[in-house]
N, C-alpha and C. Protein backbone atom coordinates (compact mmCIF):
# COMPACT_ATOMS: atom_id res chain seq x y z
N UNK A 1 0.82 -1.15 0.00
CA UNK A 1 0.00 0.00 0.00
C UNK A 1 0.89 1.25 0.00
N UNK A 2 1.93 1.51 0.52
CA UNK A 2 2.36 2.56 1.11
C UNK A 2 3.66 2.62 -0.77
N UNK A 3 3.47 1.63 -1.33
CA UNK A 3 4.33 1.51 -2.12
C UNK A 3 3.44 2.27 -3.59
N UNK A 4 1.84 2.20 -3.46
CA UNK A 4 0.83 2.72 -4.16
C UNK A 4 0.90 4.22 -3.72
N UNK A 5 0.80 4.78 -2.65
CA UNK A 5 1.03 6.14 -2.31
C UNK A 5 1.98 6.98 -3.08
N UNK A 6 3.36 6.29 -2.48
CA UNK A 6 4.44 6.67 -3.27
C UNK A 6 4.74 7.32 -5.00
N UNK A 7 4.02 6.22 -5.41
CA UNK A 7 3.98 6.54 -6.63
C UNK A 7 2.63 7.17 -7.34
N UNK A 8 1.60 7.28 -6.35
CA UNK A 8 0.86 8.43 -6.26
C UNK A 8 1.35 9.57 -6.56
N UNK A 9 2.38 9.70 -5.93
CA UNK A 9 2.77 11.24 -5.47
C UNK A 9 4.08 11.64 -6.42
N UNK A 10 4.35 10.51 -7.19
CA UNK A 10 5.23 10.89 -8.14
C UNK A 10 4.56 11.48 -9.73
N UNK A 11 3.27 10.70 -9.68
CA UNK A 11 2.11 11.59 -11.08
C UNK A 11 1.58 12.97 -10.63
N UNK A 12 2.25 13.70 -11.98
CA UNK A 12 2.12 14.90 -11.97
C UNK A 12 0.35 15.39 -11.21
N UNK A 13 -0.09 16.06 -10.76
CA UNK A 13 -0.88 16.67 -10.01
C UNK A 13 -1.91 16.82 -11.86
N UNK A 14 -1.71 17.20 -12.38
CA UNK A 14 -2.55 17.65 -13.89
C UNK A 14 -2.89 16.14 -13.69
N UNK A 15 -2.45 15.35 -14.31
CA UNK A 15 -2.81 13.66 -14.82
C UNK A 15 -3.43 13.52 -13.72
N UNK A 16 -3.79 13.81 -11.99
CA UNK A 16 -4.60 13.15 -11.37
C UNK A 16 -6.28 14.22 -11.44
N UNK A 17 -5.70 15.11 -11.98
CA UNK A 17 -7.42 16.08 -11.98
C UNK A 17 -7.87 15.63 -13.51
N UNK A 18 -7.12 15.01 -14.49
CA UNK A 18 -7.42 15.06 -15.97
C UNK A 18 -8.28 13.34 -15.52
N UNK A 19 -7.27 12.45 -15.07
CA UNK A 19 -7.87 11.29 -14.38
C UNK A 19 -9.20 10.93 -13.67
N UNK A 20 -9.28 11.74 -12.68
CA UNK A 20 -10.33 12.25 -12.14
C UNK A 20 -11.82 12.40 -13.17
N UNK A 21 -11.85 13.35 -13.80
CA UNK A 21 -12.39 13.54 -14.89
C UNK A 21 -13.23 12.91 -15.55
N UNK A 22 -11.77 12.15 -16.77
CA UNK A 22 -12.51 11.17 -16.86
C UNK A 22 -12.83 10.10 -16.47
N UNK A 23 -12.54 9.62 -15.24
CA UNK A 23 -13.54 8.52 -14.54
C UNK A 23 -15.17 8.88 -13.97
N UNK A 24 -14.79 10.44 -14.17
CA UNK A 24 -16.39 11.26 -13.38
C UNK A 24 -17.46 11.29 -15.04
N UNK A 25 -16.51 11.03 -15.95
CA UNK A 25 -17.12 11.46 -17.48
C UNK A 25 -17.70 9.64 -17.80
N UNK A 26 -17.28 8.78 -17.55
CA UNK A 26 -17.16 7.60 -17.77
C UNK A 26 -18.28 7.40 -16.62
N UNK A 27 -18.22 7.46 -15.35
CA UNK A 27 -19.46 7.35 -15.04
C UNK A 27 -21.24 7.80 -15.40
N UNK A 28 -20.62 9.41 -15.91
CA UNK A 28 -21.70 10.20 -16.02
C UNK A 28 -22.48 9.37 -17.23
N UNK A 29 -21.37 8.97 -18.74
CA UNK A 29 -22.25 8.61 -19.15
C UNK A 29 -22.77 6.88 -19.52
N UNK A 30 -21.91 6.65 -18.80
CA UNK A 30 -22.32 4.99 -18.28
C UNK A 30 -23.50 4.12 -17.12
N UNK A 31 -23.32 5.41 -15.95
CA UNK A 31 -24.15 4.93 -14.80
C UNK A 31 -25.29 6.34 -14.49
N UNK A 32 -25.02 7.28 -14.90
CA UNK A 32 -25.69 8.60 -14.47
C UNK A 32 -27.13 8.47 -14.77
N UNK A 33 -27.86 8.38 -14.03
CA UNK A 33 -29.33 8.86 -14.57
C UNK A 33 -29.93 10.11 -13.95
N UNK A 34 -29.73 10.72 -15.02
CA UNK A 34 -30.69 12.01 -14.57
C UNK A 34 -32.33 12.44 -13.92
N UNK A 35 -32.98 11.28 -14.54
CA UNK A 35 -34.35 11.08 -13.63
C UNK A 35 -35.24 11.16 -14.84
N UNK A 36 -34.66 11.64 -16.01
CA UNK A 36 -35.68 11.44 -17.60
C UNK A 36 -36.38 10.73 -17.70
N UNK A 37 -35.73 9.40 -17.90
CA UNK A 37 -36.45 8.27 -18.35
C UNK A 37 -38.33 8.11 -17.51
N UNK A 38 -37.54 8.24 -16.08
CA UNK A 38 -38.36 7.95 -14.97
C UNK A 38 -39.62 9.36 -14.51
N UNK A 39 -39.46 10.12 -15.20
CA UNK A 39 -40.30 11.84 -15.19
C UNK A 39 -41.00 10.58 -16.43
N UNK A 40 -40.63 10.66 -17.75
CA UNK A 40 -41.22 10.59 -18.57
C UNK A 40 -42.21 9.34 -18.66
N UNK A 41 -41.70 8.31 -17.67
CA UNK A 41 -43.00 7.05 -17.44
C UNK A 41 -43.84 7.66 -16.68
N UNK A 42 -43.28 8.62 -15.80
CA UNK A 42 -44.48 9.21 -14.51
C UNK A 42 -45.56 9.50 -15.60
N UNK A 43 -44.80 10.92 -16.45
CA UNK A 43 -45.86 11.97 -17.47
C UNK A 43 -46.91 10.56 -18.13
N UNK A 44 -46.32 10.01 -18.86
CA UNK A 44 -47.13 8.72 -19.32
C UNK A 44 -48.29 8.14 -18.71
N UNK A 45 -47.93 7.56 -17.18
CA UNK A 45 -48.39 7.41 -16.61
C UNK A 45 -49.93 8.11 -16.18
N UNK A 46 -49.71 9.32 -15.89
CA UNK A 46 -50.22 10.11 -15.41
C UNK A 46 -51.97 10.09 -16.78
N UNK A 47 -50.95 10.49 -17.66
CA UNK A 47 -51.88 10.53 -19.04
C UNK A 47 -52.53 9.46 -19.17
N UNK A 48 -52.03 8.10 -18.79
CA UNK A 48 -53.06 6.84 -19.01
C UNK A 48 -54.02 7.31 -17.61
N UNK A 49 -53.75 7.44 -16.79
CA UNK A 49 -54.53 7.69 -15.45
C UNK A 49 -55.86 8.30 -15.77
N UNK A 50 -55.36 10.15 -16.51
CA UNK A 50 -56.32 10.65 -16.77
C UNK A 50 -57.43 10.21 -17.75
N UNK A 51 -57.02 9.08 -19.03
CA UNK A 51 -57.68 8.48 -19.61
C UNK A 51 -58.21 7.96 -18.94
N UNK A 52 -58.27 7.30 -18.12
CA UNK A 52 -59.00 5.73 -17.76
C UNK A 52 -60.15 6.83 -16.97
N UNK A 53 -59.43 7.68 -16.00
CA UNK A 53 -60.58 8.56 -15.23
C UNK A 53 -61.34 8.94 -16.28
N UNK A 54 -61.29 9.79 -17.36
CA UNK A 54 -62.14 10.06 -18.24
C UNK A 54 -63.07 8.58 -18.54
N UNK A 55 -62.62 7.95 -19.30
CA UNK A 55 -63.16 6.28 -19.18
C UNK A 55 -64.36 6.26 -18.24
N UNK A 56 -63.70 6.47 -16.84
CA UNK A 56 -64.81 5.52 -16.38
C UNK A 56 -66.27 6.51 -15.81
N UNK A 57 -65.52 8.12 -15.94
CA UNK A 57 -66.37 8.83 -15.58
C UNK A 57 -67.53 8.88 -17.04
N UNK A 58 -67.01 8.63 -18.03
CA UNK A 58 -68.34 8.21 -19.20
C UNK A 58 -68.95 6.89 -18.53
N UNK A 59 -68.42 5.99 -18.25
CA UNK A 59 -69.43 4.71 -18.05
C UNK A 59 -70.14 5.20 -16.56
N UNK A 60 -69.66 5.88 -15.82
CA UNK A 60 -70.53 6.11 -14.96
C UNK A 60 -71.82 6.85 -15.29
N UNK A 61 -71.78 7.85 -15.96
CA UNK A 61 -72.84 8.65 -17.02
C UNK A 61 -74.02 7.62 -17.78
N UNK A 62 -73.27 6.92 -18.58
CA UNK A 62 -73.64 6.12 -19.48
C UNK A 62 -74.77 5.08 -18.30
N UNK A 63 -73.87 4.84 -17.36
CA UNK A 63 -74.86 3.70 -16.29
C UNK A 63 -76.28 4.27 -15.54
N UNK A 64 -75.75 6.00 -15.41
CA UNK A 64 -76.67 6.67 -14.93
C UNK A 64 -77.91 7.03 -16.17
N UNK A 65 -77.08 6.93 -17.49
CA UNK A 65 -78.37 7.01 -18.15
C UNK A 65 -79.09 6.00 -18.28
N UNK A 66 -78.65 5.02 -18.19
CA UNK A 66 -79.04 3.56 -18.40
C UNK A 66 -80.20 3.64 -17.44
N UNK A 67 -80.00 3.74 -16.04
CA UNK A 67 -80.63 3.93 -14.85
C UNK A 67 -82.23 4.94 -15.64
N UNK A 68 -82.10 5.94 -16.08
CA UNK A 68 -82.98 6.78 -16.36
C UNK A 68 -83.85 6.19 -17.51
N UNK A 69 -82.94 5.30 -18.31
CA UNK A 69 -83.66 4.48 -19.49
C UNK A 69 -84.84 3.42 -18.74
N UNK A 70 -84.29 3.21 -18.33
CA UNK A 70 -85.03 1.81 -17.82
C UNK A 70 -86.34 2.46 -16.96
N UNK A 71 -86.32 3.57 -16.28
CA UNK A 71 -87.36 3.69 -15.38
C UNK A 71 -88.43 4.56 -16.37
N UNK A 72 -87.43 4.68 -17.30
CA UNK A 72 -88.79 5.42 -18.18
C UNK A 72 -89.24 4.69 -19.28
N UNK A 73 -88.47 3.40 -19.36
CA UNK A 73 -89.04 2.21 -20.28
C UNK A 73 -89.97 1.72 -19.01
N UNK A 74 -89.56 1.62 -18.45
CA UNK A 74 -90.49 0.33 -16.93
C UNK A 74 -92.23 1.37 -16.97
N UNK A 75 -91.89 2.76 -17.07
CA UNK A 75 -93.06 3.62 -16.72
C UNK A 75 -93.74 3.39 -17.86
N UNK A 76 -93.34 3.75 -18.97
CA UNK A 76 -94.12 3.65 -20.54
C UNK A 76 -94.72 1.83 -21.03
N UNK A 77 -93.78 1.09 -20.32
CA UNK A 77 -94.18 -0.21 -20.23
C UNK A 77 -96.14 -0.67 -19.67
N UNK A 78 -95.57 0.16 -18.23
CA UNK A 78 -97.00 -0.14 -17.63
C UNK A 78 -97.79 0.84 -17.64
N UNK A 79 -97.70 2.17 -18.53
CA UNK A 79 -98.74 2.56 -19.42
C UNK A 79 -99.39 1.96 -20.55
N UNK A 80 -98.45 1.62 -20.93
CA UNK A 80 -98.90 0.42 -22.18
C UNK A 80 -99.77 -0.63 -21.46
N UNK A 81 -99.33 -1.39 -20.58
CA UNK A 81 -100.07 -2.61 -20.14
C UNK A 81 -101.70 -1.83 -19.71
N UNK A 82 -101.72 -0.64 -19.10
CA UNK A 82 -102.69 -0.25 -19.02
C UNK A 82 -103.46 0.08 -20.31
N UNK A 83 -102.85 0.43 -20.72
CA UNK A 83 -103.90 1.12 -22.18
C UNK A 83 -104.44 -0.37 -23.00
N UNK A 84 -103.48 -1.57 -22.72
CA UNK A 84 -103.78 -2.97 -23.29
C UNK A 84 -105.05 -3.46 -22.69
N UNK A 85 -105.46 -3.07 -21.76
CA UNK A 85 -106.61 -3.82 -20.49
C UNK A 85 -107.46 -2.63 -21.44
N UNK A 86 -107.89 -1.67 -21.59
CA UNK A 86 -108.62 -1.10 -22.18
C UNK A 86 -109.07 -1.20 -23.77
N UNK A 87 -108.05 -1.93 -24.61
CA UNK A 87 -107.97 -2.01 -25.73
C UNK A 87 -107.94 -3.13 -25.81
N UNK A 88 -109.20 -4.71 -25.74
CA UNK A 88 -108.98 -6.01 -25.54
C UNK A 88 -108.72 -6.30 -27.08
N UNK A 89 -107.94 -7.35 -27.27
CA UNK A 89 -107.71 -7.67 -28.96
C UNK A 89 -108.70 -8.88 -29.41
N UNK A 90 -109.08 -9.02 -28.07
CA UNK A 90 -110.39 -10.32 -28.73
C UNK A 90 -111.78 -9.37 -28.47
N UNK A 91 -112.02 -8.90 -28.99
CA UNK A 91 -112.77 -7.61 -29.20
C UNK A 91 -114.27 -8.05 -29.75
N UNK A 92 -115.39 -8.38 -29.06
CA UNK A 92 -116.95 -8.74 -29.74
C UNK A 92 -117.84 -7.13 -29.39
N UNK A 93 -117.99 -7.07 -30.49
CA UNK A 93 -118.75 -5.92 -30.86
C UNK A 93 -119.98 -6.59 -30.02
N UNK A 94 -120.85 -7.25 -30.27
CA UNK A 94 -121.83 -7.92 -29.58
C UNK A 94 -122.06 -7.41 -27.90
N UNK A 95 -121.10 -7.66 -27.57
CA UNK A 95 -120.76 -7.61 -25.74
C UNK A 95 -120.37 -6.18 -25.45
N UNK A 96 -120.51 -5.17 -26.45
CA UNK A 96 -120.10 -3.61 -26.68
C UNK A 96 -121.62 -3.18 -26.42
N UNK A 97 -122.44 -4.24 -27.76
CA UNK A 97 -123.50 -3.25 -27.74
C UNK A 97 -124.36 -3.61 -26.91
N UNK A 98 -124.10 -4.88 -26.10
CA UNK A 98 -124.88 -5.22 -24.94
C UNK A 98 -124.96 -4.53 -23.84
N UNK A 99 -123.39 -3.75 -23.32
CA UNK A 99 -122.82 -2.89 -22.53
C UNK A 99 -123.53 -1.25 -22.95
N UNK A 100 -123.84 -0.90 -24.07
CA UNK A 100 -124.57 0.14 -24.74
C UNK A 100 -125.74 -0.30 -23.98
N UNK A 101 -126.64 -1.49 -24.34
CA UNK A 101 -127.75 -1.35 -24.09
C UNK A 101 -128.22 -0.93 -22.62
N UNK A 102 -127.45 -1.72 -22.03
CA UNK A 102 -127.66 -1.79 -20.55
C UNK A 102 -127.57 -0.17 -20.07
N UNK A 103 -126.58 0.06 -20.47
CA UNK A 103 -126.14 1.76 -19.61
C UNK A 103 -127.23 2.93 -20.19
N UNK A 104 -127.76 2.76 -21.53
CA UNK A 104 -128.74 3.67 -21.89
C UNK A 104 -130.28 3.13 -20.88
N UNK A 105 -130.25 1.63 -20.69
CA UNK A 105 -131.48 1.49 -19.99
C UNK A 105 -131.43 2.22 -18.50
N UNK A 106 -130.08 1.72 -17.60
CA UNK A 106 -129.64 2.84 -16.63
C UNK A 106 -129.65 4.35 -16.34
N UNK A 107 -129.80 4.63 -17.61
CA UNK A 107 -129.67 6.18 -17.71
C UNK A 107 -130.80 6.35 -17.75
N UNK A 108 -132.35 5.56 -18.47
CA UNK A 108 -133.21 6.01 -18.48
C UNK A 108 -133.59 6.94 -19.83
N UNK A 109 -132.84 6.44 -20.90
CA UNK A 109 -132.90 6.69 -22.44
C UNK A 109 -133.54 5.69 -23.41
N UNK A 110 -133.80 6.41 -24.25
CA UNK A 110 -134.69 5.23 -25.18
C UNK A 110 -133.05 5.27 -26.36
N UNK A 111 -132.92 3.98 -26.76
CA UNK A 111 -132.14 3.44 -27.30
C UNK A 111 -132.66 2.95 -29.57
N UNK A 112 -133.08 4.94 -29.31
CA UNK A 112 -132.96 4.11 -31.12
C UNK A 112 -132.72 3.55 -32.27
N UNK A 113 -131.60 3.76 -32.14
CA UNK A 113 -130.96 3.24 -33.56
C UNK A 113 -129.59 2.40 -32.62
N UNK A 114 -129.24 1.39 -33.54
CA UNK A 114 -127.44 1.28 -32.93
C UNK A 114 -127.09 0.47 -34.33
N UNK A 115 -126.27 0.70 -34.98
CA UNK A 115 -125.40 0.45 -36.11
C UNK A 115 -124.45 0.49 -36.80
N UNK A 116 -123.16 -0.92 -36.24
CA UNK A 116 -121.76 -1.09 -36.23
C UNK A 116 -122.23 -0.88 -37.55
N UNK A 117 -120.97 0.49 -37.77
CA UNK A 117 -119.97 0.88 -39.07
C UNK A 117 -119.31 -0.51 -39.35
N UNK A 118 -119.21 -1.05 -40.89
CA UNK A 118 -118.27 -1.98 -41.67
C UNK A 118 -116.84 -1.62 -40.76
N UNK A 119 -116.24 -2.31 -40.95
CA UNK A 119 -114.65 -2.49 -40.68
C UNK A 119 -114.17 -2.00 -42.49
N UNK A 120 -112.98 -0.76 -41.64
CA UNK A 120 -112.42 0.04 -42.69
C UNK A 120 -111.13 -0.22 -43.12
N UNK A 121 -110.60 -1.88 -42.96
CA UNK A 121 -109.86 -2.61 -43.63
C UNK A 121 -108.51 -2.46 -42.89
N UNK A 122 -107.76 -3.04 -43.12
CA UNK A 122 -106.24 -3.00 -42.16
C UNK A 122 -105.88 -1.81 -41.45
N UNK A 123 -105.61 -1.14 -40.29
CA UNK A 123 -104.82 -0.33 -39.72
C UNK A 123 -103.34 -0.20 -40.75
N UNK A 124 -103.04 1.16 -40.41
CA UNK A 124 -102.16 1.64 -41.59
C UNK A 124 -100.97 0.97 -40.29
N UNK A 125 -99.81 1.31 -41.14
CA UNK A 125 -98.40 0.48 -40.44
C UNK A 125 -98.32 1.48 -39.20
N UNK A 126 -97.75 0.58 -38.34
CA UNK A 126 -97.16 1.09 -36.91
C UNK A 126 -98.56 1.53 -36.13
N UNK A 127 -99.44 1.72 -36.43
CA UNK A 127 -100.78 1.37 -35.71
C UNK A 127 -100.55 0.39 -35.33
N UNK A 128 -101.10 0.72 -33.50
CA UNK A 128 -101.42 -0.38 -33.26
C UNK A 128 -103.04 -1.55 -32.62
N UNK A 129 -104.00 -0.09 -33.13
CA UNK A 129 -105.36 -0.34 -32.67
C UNK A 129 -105.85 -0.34 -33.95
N UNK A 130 -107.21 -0.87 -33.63
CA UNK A 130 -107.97 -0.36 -34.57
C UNK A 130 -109.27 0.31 -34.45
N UNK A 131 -110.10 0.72 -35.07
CA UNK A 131 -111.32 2.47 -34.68
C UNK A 131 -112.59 0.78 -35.28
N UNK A 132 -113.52 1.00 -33.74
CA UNK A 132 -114.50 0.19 -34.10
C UNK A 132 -115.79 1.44 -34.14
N UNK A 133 -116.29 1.44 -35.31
CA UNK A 133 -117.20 2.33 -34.81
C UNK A 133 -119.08 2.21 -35.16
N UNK A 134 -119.61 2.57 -34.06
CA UNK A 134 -121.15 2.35 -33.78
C UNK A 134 -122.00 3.63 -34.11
N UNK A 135 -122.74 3.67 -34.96
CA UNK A 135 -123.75 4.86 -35.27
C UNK A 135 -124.88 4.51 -34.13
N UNK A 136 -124.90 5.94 -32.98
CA UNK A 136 -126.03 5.50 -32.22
C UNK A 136 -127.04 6.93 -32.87
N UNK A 137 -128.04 6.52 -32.17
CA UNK A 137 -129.22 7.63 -32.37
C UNK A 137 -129.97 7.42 -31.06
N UNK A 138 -130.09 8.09 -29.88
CA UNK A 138 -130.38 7.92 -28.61
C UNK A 138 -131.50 9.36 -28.57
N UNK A 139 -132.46 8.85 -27.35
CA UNK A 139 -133.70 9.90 -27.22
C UNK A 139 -133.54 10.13 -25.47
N UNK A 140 -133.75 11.50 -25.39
CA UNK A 140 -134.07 11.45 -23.54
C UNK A 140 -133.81 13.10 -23.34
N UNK A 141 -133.76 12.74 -22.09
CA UNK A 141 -133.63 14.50 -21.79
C UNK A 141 -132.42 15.18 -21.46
N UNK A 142 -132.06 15.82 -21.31
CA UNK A 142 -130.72 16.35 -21.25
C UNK A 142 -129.37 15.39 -20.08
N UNK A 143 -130.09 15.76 -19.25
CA UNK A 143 -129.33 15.07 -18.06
C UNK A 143 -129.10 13.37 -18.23
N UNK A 144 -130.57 13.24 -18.66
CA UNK A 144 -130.36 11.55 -19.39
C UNK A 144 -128.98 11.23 -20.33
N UNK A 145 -129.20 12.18 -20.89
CA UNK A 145 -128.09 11.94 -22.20
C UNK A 145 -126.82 11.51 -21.81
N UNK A 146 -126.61 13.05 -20.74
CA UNK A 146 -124.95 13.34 -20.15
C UNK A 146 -124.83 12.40 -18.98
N UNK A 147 -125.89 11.43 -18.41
CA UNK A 147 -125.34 10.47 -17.70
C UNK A 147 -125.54 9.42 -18.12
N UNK A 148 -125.97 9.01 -19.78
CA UNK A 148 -125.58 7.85 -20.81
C UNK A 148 -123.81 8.11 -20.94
N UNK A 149 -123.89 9.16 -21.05
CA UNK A 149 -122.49 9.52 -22.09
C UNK A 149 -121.04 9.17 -20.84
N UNK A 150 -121.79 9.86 -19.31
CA UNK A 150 -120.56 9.18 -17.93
C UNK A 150 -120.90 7.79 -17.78
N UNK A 151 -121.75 6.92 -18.24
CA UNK A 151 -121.75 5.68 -17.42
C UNK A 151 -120.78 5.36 -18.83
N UNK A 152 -120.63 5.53 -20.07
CA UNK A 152 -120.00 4.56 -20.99
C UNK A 152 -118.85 5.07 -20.74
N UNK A 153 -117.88 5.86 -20.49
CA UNK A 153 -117.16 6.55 -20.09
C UNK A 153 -116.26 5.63 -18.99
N UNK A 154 -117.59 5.24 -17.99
CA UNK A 154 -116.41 4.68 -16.77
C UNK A 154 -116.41 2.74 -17.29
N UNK A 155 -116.92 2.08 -18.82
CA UNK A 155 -116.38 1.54 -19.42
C UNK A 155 -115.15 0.58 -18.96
N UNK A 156 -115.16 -0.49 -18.89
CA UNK A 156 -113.51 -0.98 -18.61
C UNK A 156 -112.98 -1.19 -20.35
N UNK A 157 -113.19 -0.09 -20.78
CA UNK A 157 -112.09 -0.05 -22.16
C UNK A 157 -112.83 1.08 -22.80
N UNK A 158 -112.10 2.14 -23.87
CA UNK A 158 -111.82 3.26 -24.00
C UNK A 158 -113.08 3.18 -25.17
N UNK A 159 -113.81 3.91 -24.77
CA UNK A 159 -115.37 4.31 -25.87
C UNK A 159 -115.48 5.83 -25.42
N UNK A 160 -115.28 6.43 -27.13
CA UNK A 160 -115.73 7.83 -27.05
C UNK A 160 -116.36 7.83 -28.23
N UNK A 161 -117.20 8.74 -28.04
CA UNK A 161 -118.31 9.57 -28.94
C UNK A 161 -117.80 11.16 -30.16
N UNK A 162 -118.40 11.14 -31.29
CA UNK A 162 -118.02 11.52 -32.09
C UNK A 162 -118.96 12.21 -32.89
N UNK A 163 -118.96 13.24 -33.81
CA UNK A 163 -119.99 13.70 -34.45
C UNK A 163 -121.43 14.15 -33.69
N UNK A 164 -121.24 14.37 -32.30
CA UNK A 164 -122.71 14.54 -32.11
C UNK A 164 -123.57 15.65 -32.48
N UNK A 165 -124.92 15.40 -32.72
CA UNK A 165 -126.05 16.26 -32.93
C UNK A 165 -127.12 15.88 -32.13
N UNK A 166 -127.57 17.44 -31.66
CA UNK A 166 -128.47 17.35 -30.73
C UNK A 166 -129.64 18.38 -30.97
N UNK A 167 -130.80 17.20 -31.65
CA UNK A 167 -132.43 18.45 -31.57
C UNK A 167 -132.78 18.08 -30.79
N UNK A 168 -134.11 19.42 -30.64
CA UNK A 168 -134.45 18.76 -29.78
C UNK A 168 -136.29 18.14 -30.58
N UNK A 169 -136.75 17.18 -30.18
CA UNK A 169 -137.77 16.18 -30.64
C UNK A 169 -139.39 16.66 -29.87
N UNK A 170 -139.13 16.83 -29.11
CA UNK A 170 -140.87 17.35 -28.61
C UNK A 170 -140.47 17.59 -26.63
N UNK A 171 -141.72 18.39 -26.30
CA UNK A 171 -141.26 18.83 -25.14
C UNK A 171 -142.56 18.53 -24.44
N UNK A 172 -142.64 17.47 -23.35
CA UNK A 172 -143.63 17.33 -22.63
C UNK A 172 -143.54 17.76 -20.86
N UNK A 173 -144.61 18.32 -20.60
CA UNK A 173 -144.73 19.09 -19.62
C UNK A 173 -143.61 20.20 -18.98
N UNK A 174 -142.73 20.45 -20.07
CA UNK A 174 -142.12 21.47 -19.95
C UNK A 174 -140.90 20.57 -19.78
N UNK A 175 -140.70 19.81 -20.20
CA UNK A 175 -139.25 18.98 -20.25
C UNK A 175 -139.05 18.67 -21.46
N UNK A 176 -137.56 19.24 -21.81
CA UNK A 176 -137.32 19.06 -23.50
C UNK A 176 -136.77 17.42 -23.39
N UNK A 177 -137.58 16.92 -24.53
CA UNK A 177 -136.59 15.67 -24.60
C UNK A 177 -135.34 15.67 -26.08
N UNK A 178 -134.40 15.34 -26.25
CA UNK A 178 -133.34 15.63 -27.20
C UNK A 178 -133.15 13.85 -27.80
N UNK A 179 -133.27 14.41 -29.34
CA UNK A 179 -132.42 13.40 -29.95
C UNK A 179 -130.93 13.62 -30.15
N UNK A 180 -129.95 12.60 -30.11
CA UNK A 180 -128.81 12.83 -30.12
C UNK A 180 -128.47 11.71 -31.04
N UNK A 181 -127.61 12.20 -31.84
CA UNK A 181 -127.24 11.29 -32.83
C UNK A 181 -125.46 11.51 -32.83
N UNK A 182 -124.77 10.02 -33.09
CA UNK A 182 -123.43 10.48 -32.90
C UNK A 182 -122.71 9.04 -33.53
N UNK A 183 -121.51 8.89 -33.26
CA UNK A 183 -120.80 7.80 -33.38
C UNK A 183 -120.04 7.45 -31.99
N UNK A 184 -120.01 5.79 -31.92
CA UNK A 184 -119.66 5.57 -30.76
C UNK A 184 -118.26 4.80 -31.17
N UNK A 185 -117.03 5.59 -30.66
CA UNK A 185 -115.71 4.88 -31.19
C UNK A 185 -115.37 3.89 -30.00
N UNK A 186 -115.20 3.12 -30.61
CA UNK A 186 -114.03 1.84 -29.49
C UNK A 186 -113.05 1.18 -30.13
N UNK A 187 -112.23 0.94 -29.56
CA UNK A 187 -110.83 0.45 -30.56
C UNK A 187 -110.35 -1.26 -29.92
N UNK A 188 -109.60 -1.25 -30.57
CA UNK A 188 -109.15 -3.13 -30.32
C UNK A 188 -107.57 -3.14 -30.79
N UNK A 189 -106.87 -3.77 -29.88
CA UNK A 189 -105.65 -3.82 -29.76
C UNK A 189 -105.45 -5.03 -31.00
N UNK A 190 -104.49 -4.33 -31.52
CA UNK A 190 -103.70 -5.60 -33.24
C UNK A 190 -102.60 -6.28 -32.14
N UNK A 191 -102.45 -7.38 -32.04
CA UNK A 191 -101.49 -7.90 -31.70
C UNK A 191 -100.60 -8.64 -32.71
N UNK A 192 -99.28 -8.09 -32.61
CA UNK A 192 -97.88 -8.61 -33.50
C UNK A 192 -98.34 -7.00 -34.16
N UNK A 193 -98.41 -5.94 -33.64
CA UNK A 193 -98.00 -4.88 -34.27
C UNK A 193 -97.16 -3.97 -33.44
């Protein structure tokens, strides 16, 4: 060791700072890391991060709309099922005008005329009912009429009235009695439409 000193101290002082040097140059660019590489996986990093956050903050959106889809499919669903109970697809005119008869006898109306309109041939596309319709011609007095017209009304399936005309026909003891003439619509659910 002391024999390594020695001849330490015999190399000029320049050759040990030039030495120096390059062993500091030979490291720098052999072992040196400046922290580049490792900034630039962070930055990377970082950028996939913010993607994926973007990512998942759409599917969270997307789930929340989903959420909003469904409760307003589920709602329009069982409007539909309701409007289906009103609109039977096995549909007898017969058992319509039996339901006619009865409620005008209730009301206390004379029941003149009743005469299912022909069927006006296929429902056009994306229809999904079809228009059944009854020519009535009914007699009574006013109030008679308008509580023919609420009892068909509270109906378990959708019958409305159309075209009406109202004379009036003769007036006994000071009570007008009215003819009313009209159409009575009811519809019937197409099924596979």
């Amino acid at each position: 060791m002391d024999e390594l000193v020695d001849r330490l101290k015999t190399i000029p002082p320049h050759f040990l700072v030039a030495g120096a040097f390059g062993l500091a140059l030979l490291y720098y660019f052999l072992y040196f890391d400046s922290g580049e590489a490792i900034t630039a996986r962070i930055n990377a990093k970082r950028a996939e991060l913010a993607s994926v956050q973007k990512d998942l903050s759409d599917t969270e959106a997307v789930i929340g709309d989903r959420q909003k889809f469904e409760q307003e499919y589920n709602r329009v669903s069982d409007q539909f099922r309701a409007a289906i109970e009103y609109l039977p697809s096995n549909f007898n005119i017969q058992s319509l005008l039996k339901q006619i008869y009865s409620e005008a006898r209730s009301a206390g109306i004379e029941l003149d005329r009743t005469a299912p309109q022909q069927n006006r041939g296929p429902a056009p596309d994306g229809q999904f009912y079809q228009e059944l319709l009854i020519d009535v011609t009914l007699t009574g007095t006013y109030p008679q009429l308008t509580l023919f017209l609420s009892y068909i009304s509270r109906l378990q399936r959708i019958v409305n009235i159309r075209d009406i005309e109202l004379i009036t026909v003769r007036v006994v003891d000071g009570t007008q009695f009215l003819s009313m003439k009209g159409t009575l619509v009811s519809y019937r659910y197409l099924e596979g439409k």
